[in-house]
C-alpha atoms as a PDB file:
ATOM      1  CA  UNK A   1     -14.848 149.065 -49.633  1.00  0.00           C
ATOM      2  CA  UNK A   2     -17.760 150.194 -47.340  1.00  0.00           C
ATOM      3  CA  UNK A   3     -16.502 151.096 -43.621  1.00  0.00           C
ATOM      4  CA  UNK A   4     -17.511 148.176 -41.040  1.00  0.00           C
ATOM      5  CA  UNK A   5     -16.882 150.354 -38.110  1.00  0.00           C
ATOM      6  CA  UNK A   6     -16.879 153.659 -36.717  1.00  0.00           C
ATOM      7  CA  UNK A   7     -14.536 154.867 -33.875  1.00  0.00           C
ATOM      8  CA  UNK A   8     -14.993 157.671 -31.349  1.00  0.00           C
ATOM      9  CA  UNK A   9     -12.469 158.884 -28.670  1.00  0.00           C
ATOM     10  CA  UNK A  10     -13.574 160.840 -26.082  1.00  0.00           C
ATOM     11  CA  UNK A  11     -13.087 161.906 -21.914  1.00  0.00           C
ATOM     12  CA  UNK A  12     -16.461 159.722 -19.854  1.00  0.00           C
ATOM     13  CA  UNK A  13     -17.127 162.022 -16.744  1.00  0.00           C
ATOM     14  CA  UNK A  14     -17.098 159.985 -13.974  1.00  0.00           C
ATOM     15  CA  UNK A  15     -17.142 160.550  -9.612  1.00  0.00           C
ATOM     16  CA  UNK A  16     -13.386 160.057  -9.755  1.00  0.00           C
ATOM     17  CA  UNK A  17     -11.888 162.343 -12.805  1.00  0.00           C
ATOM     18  CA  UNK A  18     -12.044 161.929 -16.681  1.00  0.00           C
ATOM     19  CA  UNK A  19     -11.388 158.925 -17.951  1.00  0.00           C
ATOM     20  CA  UNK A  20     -10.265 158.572 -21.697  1.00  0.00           C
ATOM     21  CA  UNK A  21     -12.403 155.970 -23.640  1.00  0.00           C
ATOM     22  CA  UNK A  22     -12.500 154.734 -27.222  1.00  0.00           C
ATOM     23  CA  UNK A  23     -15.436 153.423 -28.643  1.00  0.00           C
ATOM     24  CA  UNK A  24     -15.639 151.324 -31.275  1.00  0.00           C
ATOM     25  CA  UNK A  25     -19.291 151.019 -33.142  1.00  0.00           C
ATOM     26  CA  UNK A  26     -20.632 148.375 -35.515  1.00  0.00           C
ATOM     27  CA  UNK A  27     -22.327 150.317 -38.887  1.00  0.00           C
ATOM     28  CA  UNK A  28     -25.034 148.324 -38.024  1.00  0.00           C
ATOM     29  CA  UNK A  29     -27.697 148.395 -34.404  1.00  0.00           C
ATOM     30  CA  UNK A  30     -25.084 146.777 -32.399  1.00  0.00           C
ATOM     31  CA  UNK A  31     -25.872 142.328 -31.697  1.00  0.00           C
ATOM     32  CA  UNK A  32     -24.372 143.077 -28.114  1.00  0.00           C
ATOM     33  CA  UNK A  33     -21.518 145.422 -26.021  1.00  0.00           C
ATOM     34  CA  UNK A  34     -18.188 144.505 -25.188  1.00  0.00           C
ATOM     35  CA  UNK A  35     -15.987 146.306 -22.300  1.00  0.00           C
ATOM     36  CA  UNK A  36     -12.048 146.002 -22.169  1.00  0.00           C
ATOM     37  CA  UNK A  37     -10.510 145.390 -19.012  1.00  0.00           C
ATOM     38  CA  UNK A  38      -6.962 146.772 -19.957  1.00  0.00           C
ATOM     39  CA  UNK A  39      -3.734 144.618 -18.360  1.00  0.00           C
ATOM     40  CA  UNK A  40      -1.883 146.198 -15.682  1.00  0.00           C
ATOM     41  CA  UNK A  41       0.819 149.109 -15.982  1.00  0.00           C
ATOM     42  CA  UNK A  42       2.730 148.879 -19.263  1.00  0.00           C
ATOM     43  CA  UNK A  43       1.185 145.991 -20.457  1.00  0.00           C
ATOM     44  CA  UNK A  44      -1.397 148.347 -20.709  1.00  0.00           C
ATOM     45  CA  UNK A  45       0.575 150.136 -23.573  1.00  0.00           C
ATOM     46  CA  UNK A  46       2.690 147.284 -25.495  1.00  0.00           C
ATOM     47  CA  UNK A  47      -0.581 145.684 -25.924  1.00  0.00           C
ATOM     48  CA  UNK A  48      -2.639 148.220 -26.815  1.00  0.00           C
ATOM     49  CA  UNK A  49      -2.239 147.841 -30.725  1.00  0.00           C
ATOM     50  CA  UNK A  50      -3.693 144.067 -30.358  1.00  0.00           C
ATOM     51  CA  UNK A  51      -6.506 145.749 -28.369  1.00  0.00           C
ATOM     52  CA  UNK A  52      -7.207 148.198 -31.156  1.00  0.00           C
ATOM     53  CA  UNK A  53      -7.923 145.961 -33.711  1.00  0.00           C
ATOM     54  CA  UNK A  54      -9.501 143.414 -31.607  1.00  0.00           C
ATOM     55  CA  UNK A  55     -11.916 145.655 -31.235  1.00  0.00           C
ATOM     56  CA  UNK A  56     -11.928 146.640 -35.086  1.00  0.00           C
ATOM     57  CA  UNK A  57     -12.535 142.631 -35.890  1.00  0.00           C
ATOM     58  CA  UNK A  58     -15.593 142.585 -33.010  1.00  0.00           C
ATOM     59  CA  UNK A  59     -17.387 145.389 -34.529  1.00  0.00           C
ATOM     60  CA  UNK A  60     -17.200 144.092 -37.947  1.00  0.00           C
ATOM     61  CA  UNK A  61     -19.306 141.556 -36.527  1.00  0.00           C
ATOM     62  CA  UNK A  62     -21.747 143.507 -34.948  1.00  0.00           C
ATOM     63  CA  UNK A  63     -20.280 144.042 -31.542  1.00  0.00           C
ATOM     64  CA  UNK A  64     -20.346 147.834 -29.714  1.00  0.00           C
ATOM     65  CA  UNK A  65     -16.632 148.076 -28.307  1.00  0.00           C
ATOM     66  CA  UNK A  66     -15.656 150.099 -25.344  1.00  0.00           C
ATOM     67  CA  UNK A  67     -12.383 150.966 -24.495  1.00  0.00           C
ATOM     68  CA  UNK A  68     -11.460 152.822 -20.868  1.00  0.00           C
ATOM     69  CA  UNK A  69      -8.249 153.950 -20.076  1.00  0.00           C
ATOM     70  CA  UNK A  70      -9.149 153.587 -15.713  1.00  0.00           C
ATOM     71  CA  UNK A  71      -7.766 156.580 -13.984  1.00  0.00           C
ATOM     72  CA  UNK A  72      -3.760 157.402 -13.693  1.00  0.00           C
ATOM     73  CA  UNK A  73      -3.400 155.500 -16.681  1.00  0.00           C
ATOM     74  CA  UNK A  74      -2.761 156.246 -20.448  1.00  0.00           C
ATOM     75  CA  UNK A  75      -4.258 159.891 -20.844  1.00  0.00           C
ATOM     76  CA  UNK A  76      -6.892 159.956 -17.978  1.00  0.00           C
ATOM     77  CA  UNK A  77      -6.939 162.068 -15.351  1.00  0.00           C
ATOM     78  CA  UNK A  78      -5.062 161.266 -12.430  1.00  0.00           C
ATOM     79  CA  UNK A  79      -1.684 159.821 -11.740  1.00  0.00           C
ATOM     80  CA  UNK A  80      -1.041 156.242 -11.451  1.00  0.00           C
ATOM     81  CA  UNK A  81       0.861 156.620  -8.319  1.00  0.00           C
ATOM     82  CA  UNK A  82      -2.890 157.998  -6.802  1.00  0.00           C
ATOM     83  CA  UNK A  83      -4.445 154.924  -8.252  1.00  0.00           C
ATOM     84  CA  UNK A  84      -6.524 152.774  -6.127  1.00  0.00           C
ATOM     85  CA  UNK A  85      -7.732 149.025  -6.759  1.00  0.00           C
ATOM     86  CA  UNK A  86     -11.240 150.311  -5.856  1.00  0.00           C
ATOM     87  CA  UNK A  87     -11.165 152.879  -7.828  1.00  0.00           C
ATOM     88  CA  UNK A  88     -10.333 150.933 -10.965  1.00  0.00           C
ATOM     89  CA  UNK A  89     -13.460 148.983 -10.513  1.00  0.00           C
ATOM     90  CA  UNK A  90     -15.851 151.905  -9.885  1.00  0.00           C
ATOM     91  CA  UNK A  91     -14.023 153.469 -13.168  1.00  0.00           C
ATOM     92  CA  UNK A  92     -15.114 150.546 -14.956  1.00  0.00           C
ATOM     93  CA  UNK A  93     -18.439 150.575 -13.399  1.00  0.00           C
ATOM     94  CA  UNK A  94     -18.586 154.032 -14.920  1.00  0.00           C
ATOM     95  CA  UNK A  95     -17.405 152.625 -18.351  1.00  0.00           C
ATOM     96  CA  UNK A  96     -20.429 149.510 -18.476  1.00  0.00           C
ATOM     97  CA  UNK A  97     -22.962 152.128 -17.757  1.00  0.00           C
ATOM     98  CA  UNK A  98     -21.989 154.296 -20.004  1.00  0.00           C
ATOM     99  CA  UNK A  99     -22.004 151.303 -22.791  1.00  0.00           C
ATOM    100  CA  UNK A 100     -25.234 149.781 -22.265  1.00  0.00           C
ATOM    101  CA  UNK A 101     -26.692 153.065 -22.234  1.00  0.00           C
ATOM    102  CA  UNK A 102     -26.307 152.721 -26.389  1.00  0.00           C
ATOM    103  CA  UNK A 103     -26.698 149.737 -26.632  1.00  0.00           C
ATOM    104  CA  UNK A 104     -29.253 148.538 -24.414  1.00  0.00           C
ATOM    105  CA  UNK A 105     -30.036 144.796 -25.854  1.00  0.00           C
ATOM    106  CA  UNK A 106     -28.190 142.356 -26.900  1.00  0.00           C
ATOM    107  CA  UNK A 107     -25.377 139.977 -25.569  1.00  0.00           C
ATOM    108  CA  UNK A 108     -22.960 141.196 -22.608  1.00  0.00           C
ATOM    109  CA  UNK A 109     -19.028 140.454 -22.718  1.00  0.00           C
ATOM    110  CA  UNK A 110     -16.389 141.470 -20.849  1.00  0.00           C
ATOM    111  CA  UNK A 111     -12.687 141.093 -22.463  1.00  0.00           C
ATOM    112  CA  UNK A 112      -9.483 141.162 -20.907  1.00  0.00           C
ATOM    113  CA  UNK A 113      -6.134 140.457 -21.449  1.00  0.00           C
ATOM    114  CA  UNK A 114      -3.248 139.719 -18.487  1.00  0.00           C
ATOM    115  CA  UNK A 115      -4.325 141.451 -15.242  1.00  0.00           C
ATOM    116  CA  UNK A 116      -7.384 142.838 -16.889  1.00  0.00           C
ATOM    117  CA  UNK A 117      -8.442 139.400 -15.881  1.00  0.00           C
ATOM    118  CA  UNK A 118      -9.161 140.314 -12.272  1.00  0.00           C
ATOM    119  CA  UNK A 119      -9.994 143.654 -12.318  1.00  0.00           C
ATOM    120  CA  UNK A 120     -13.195 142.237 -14.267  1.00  0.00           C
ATOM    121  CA  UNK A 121     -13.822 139.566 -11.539  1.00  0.00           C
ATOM    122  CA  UNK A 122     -13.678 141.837  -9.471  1.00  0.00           C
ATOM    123  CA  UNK A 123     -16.099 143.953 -11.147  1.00  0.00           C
ATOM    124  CA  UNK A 124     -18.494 140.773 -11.044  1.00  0.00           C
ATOM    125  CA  UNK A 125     -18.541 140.242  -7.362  1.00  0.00           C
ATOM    126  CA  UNK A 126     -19.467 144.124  -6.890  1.00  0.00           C
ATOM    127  CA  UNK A 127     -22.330 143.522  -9.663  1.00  0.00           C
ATOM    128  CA  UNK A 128     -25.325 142.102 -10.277  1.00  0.00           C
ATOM    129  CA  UNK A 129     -24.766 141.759 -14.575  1.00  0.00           C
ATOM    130  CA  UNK A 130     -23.840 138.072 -15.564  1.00  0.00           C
ATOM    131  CA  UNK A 131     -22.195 139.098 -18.895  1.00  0.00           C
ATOM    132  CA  UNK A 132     -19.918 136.674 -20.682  1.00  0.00           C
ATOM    133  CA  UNK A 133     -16.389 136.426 -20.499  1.00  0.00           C
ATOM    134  CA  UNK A 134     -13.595 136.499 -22.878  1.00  0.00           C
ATOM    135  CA  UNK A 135     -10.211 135.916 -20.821  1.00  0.00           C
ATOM    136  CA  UNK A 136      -7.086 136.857 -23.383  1.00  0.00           C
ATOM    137  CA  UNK A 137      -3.894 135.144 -21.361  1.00  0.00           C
ATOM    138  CA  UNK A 138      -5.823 135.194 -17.833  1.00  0.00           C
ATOM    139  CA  UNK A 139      -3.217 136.292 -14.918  1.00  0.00           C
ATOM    140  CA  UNK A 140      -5.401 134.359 -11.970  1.00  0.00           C
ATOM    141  CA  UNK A 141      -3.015 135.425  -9.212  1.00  0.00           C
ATOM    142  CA  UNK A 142      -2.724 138.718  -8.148  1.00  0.00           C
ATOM    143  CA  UNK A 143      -0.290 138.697  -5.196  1.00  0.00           C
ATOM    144  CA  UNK A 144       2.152 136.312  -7.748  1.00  0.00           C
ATOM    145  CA  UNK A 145       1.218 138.988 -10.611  1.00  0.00           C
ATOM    146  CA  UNK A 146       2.587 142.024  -8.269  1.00  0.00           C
ATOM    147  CA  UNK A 147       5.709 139.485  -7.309  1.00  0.00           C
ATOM    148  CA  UNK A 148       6.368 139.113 -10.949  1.00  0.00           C
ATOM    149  CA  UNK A 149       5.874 143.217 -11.695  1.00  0.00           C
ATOM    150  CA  UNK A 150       8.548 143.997  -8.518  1.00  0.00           C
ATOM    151  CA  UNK A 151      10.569 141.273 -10.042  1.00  0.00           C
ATOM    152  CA  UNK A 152      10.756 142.796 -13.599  1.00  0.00           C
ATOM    153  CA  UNK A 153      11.132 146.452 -11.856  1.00  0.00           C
ATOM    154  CA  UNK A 154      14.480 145.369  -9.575  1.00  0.00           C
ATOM    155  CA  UNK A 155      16.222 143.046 -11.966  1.00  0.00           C
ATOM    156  CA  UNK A 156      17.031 146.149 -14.135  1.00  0.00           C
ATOM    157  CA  UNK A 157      18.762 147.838 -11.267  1.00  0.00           C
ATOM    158  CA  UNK A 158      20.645 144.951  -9.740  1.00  0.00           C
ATOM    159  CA  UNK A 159      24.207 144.302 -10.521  1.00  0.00           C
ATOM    160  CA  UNK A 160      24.078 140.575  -9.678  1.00  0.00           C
ATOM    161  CA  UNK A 161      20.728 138.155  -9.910  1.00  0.00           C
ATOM    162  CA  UNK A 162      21.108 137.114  -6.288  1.00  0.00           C
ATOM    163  CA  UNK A 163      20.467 140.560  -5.520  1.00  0.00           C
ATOM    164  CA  UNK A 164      17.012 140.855  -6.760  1.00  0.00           C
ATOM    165  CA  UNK A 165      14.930 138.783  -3.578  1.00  0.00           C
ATOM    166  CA  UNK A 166      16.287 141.073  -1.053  1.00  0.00           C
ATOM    167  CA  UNK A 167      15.373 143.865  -3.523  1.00  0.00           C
ATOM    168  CA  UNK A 168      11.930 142.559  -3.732  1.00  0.00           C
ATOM    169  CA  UNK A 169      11.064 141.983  -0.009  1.00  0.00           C
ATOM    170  CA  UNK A 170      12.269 145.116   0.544  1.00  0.00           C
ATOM    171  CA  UNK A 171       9.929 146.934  -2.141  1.00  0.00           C
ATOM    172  CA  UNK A 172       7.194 144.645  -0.064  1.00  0.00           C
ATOM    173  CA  UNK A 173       8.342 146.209   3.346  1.00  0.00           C
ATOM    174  CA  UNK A 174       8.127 149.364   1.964  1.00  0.00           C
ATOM    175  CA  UNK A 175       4.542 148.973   0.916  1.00  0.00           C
ATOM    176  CA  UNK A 176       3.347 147.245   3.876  1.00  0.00           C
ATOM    177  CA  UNK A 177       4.932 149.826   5.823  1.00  0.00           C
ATOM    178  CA  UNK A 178       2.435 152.339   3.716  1.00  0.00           C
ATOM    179  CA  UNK A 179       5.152 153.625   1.353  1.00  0.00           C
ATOM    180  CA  UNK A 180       5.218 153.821  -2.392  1.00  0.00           C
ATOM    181  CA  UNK A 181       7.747 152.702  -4.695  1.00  0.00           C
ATOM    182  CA  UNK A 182       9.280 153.391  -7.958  1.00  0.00           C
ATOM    183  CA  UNK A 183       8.957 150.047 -10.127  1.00  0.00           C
ATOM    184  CA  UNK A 184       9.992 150.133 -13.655  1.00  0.00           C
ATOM    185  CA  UNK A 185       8.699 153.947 -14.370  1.00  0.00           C
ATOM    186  CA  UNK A 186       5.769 153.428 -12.458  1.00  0.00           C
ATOM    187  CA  UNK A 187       5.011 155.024  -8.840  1.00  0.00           C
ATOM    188  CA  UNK A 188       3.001 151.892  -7.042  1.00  0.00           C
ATOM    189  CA  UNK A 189       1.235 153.217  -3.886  1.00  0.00           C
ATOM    190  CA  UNK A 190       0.057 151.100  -1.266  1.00  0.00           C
ATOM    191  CA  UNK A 191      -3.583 151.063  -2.181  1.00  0.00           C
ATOM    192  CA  UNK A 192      -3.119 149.698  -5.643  1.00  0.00           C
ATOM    193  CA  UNK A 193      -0.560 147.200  -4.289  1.00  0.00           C
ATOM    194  CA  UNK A 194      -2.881 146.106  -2.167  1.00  0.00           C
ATOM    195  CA  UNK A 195      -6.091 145.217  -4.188  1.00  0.00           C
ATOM    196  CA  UNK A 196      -3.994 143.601  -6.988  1.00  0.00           C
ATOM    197  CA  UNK A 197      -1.912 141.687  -4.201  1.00  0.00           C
ATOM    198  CA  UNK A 198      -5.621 140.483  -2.431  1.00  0.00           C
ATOM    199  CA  UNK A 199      -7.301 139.770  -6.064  1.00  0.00           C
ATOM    200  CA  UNK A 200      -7.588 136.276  -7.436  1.00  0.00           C
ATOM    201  CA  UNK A 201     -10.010 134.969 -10.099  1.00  0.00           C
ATOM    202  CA  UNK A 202     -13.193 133.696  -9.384  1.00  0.00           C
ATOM    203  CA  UNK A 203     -17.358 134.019 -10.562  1.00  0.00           C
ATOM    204  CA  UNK A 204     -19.713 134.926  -8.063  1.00  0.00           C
ATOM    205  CA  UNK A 205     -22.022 131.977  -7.266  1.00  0.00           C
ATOM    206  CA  UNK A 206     -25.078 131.315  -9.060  1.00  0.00           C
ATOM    207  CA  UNK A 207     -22.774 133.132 -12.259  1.00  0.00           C
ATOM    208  CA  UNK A 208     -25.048 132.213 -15.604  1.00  0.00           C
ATOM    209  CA  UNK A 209     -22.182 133.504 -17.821  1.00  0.00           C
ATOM    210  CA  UNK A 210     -19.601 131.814 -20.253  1.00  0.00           C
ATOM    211  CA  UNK A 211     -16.222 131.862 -19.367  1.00  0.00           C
ATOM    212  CA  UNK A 212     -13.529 131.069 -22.439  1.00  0.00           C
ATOM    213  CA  UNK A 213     -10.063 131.593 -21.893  1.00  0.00           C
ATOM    214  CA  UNK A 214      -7.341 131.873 -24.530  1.00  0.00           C
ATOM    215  CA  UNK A 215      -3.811 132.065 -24.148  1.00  0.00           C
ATOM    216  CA  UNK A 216      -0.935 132.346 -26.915  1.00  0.00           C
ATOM    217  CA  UNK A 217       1.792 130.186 -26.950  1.00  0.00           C
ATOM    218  CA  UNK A 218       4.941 128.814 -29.476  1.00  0.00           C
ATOM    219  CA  UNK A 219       2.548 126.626 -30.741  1.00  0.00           C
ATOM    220  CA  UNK A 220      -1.357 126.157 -30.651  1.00  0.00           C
ATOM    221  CA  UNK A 221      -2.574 123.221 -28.666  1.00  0.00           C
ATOM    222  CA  UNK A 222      -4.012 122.424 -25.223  1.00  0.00           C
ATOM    223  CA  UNK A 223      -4.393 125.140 -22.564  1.00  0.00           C
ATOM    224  CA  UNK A 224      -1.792 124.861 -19.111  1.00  0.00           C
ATOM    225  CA  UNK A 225      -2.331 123.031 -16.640  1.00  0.00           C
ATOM    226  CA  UNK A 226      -3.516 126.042 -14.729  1.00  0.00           C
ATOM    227  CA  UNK A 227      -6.132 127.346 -16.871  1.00  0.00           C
ATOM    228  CA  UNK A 228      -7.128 123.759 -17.636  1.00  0.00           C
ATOM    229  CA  UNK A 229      -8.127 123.016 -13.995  1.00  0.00           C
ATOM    230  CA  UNK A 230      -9.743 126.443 -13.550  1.00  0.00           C
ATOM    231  CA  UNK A 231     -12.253 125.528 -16.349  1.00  0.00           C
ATOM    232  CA  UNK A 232     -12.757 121.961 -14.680  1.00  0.00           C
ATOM    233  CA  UNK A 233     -13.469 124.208 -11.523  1.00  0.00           C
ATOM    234  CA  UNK A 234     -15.512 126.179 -12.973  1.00  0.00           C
ATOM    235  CA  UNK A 235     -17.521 123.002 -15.175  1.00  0.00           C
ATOM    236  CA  UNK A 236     -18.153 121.421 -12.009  1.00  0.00           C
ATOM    237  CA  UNK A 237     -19.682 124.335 -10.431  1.00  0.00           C
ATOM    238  CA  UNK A 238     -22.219 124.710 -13.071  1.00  0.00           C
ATOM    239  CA  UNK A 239     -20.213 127.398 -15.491  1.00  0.00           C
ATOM    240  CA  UNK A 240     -19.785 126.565 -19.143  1.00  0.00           C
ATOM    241  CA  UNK A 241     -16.337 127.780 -19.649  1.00  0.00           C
ATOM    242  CA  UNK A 242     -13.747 126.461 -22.340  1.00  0.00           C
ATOM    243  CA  UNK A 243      -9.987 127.275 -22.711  1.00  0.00           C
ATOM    244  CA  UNK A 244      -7.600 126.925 -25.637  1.00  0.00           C
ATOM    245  CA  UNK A 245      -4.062 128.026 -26.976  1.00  0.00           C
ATOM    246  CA  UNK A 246      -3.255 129.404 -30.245  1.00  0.00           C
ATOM    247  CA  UNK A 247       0.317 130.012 -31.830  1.00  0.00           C
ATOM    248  CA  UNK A 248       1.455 133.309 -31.374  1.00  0.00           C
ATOM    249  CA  UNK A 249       4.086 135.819 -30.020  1.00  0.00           C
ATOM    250  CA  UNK A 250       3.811 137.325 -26.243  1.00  0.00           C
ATOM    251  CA  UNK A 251       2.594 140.958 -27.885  1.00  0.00           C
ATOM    252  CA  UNK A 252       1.680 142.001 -24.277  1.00  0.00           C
ATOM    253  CA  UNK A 253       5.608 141.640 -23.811  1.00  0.00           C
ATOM    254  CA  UNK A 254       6.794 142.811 -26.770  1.00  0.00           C
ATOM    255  CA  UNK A 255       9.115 146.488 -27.664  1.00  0.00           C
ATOM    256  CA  UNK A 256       7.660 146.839 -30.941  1.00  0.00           C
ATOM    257  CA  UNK A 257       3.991 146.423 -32.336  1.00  0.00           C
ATOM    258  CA  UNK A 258       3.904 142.344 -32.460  1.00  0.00           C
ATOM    259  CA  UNK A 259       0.367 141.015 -33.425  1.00  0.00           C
ATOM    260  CA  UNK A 260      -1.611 137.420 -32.842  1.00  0.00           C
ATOM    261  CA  UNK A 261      -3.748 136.706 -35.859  1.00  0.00           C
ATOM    262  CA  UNK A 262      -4.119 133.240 -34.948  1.00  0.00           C
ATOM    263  CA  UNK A 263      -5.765 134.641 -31.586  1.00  0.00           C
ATOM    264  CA  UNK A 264      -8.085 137.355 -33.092  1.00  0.00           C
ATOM    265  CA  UNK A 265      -9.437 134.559 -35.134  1.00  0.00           C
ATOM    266  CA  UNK A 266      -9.756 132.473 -32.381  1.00  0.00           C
ATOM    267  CA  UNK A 267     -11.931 134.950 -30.534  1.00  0.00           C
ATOM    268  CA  UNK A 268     -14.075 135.485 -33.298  1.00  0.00           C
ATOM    269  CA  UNK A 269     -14.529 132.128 -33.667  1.00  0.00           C
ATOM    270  CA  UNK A 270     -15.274 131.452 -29.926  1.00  0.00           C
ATOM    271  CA  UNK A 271     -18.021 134.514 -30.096  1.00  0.00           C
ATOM    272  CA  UNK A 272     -19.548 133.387 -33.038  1.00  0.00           C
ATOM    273  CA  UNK A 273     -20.395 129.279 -32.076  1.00  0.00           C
ATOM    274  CA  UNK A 274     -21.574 130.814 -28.625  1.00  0.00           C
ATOM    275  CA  UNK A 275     -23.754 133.304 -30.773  1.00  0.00           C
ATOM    276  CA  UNK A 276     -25.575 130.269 -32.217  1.00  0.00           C
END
């Protein structure tokens, strides 16, 4: 059977360190350029096998795939404890430029998963591209997203559950007092607190893009209440935007290497009516 992709790994130079990328290319002139906007800390890694052949399925059909590891994470330069909000986004910035470069028609998308979510909308408001958006299990919250990641990082260290909200506000003090802590393996400076704690999803106004979010649930069916007001939100602004659930496990969760074939599809599906 003839290849339908190609794959390249390599280190993108950018003002900030090396950043580790994967590119994934269609055998064919690319029909338009997708960039990953990874989930935050180890989400980052449980998930990264869905990621991988997500990006196998969208350059079957034609898509150019870019993968960035932003800096302190996976095998870029830098540690994560020196990690900045800000510098996430210019790291990305780095990545798009980088991918239209090859690819220089076509359609735009942005794809996230989790936190990856508002990293890219936060991308958008320093930006003037409109690409689409592809939102895999949007987090739209960022100071309830670092709650949740303190949350996870004390409960393993407390004896007793009733423990774990003086644990938490005092990981908070700590970091509003301009200290770093130790959360679940992970260093969290300040900075990075910070930007994900201030950082809620949103489009810039006037935004022409598509917006379709898809989260994965026991069973397939109609989206949460959440994401189901966003995209009324964002209808009655002027946005076309959709949202959907399909039946699948929480991979982005998960120890081993879980997979969502009902959601791949579902993307695919999603990119191809909007291609027409």
């Amino acid at each position: 059977m003839a290849a339908e992709f190609t794959r390249a790994v390599f280190f993108l130079e950018t003002p900030r360190g090396r950043r580790f990328c994967m590119a994934t290319f269609p055998v064919e002139p690319p029909q338009g350029t997708a960039l990953y906007f990874p989930p935050f800390a180890e989400e980052m890694n449980t998930s990264r096998r869905m990621a991988s052949l997500a990006a196998q399925a969208l350059a079957a059909r034609g898509w150019l795939v870019l993968q960035p590891d932003p800096g302190g994470c996976g095998d870029s330069e830098g540690d994560f404890g020196e990690a900045t909000w800000l510098g996430w986004i210019e790291d990305m910035n780095s990545a798009w430029h980088w991918l239209i470069a090859r690819a220089p028609g076509g359609r735009r998308l942005l794809w996230s998963l989790r936190a990856g979510s508002l990293l890219a909308a936060a991308w958008l408001q320093e930006v003037e591209e409109q690409p689409d958006l592809l939102l895999w299990q949007p987090v739209l919250d960022g100071e309830r997203h670092l709650h949740q990641f303190l949350r996870l990082g004390v409960a393993r260290l407390m004896p007793a559950k009733t423990d774990i909200p003086q644990a938490i506000a005092r990981a908070r003090k700590q970091l509003d007092d301009g200290e770093a802590v130790e959360v679940a393996g992970y260093t969290l400076a300040p900075p990075l607190a910070r930007g994900l704690a201030s950082a809620g999803f949103g489009v810039p106004a006037g935004y022409g893009g598509r917006v379709d979010m898809i989260e994965v649930g026991r069973r397939a069916g109609a989206a949460s209440p959440p994401l189901a007001a966003l995209r009324e939100t964002l209808a009655a602004s002027g946005v076309r935007a959709s949202c959907r659930k399909v039946a699948g496990p929480a991979f982005w969760q998960a120890q081993g290497l879980e997979e969502a074939p009902a959601l791949l599809e579902q993307s695919l599906a999603v990119l191809d009516e909007t291609m027409s």
